[in-house]
Structures are given as C-alpha cells and as structure tokens.
N, C-alpha and C. Protein backbone atom coordinates (compact mmCIF):
# COMPACT_ATOMS: atom_id res chain seq x y z
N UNK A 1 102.54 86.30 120.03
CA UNK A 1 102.86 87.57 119.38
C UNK A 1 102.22 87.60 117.99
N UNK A 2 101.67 88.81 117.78
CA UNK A 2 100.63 88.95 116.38
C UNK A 2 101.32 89.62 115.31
N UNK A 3 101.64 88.88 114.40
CA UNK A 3 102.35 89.84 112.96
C UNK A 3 101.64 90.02 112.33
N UNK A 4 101.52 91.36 111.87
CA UNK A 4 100.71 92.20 110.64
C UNK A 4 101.36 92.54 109.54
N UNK A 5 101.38 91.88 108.49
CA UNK A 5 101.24 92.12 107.74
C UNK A 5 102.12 93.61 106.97
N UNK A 6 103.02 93.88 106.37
CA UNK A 6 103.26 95.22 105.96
C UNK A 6 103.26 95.70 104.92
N UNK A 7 102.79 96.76 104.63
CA UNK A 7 102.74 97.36 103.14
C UNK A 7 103.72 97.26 102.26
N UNK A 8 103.99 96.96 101.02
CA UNK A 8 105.13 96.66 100.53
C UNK A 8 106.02 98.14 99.90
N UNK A 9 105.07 99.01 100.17
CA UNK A 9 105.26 100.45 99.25
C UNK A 9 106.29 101.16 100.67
N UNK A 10 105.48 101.43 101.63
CA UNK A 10 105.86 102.34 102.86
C UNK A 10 106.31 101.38 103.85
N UNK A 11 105.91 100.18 104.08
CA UNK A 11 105.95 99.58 105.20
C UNK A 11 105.00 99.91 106.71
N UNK A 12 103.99 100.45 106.46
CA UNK A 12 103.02 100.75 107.69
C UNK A 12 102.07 99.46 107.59
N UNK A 13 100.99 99.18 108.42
CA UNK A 13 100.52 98.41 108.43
C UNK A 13 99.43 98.23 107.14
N UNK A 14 99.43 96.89 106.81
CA UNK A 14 98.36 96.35 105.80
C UNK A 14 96.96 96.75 106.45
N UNK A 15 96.04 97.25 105.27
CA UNK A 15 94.65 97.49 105.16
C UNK A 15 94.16 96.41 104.50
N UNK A 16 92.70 95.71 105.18
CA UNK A 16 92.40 94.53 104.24
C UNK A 16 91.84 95.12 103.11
N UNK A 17 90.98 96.16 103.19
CA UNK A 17 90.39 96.98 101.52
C UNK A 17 91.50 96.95 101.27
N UNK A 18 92.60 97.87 101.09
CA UNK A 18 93.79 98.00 100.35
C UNK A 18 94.86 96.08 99.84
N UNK A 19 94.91 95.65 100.69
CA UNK A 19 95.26 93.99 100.42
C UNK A 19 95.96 94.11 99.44
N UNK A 20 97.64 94.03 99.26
CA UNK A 20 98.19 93.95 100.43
C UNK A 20 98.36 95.16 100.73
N UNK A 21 97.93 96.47 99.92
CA UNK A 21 98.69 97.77 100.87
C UNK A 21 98.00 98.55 101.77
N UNK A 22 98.91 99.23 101.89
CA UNK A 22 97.69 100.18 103.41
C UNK A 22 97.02 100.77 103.16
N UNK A 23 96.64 101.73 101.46
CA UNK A 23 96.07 102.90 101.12
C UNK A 23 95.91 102.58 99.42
N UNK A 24 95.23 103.54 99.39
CA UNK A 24 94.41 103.53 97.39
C UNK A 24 96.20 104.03 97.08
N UNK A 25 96.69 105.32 97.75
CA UNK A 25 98.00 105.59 97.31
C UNK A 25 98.96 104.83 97.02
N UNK A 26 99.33 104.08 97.62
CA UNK A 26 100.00 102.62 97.97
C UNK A 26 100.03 102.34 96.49
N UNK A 27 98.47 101.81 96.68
CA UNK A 27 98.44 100.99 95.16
C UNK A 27 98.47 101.49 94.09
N UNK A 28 98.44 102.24 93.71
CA UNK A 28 98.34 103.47 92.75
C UNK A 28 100.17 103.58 92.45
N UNK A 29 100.60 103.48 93.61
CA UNK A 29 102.80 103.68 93.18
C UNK A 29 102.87 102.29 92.90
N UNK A 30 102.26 101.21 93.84
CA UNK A 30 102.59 100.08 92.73
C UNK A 30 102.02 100.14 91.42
N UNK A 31 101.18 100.24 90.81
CA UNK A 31 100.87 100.09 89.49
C UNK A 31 101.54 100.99 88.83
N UNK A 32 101.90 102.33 88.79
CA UNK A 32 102.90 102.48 88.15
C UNK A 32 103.65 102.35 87.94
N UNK A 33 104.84 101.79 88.94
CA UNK A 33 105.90 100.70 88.72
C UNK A 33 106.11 99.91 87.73
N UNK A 34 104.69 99.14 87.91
CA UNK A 34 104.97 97.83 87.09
C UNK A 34 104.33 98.73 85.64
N UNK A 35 103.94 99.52 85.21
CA UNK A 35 103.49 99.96 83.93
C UNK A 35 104.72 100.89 83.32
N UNK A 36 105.59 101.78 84.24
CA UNK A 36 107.14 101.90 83.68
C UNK A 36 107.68 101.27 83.90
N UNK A 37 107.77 99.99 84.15
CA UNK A 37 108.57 99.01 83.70
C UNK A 37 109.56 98.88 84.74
N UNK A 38 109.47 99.90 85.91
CA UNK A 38 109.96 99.61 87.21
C UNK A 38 110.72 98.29 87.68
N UNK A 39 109.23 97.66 87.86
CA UNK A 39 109.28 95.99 87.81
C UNK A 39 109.35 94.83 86.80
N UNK A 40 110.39 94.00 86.83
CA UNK A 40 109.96 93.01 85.38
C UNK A 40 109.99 91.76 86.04
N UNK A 41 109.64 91.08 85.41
CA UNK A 41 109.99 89.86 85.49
C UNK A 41 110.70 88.85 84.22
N UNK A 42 111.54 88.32 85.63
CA UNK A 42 112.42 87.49 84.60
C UNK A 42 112.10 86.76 82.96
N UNK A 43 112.67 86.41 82.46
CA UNK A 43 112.55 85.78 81.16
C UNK A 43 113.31 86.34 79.88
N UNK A 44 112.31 85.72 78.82
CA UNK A 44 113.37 86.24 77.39
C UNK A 44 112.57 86.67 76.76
N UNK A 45 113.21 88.18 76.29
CA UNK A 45 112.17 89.26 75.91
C UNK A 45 111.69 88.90 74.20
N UNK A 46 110.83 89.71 74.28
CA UNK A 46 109.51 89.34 72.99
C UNK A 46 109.90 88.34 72.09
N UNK A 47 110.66 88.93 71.10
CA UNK A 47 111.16 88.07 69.76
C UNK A 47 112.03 87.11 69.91
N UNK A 48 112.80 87.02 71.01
CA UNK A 48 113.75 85.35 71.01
C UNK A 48 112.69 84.44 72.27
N UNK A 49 111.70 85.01 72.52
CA UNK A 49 111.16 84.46 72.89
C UNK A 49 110.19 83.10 72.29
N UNK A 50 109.44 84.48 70.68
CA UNK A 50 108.61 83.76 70.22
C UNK A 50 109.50 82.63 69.18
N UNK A 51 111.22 82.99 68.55
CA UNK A 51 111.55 82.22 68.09
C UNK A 51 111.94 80.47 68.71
N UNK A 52 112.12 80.66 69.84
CA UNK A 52 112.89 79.61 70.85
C UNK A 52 111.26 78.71 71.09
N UNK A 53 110.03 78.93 71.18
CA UNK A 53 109.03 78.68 71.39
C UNK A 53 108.49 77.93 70.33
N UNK A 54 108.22 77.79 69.37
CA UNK A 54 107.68 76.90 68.22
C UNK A 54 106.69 76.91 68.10
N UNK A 55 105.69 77.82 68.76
CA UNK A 55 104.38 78.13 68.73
C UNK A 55 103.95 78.93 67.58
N UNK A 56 105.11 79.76 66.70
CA UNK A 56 104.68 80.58 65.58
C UNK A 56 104.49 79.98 64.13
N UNK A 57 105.07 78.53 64.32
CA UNK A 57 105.48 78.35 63.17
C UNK A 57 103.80 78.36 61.94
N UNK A 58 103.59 78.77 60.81
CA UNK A 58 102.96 78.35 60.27
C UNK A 58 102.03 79.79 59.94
N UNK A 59 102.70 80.99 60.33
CA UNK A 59 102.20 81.82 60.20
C UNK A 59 100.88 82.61 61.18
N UNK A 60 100.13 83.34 60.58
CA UNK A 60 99.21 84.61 61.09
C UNK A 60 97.74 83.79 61.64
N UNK A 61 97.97 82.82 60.64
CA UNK A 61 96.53 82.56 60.39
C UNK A 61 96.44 80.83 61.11
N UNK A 62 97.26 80.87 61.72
CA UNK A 62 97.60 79.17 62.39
C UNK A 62 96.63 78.88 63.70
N UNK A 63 96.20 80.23 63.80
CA UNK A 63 95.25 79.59 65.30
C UNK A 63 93.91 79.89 64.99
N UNK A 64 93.27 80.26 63.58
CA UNK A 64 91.77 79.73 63.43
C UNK A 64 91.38 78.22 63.30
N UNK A 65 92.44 77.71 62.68
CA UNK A 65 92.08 75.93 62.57
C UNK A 65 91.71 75.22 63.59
N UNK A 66 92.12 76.05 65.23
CA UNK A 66 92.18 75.22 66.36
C UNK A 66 90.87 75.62 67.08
C-alpha cells in the first residue's frame, strides 16, 4: 500500500514542485502564518532571552574584535 504524502494546509495530495504542499496557494497561507505570527516557536522571547544568554555582555561593539 502507497502513502502520499499530504498537504499540510488542505490535506489533498503533495505536489513535488510545491514540496511539501500541493499548490503555490498552499504555500503562500503557509507563509503568512508564520509572518503573523500564526505560528511560533517555542522559547524565551527577545529580551530575557538576550539577558539569560551572556552573549551581550560587553556592549555594541563586542563582535568586531572577533
């Protein structure tokens, strides 16, 4: 038995041009999704991010030396 693959938008079958969706449309509702913010992904947003991280310390100008 052969499984295909399904669009993640509509659920009709996967197009390999489209990969993974079936249509330019398809992809076009995913990317807006993820650009309103539809979709996120997990984690810790901007600023307790960069504090918890230790990568800032030393200011603006800390990553020409490297």
């Amino acid at each position: 038995m052969s499984r295909k693959a399904k669009c993640p938008i509509c659920g009709k079958h996967m197009v390999a041009e489209h990969k993974p969706f079936c249509s330019q449309r398809c992809q076009k509702i995913d990317l807006n999704r993820w650009l309103s913010e539809v979709y996120l992904v997990p984690g810790q947003d901007g600023e307790a991010a960069l504090e918890g991280s230790g990568d800032h310390e030393g200011g603006d100008d800390d990553w020409q030396g490297r």
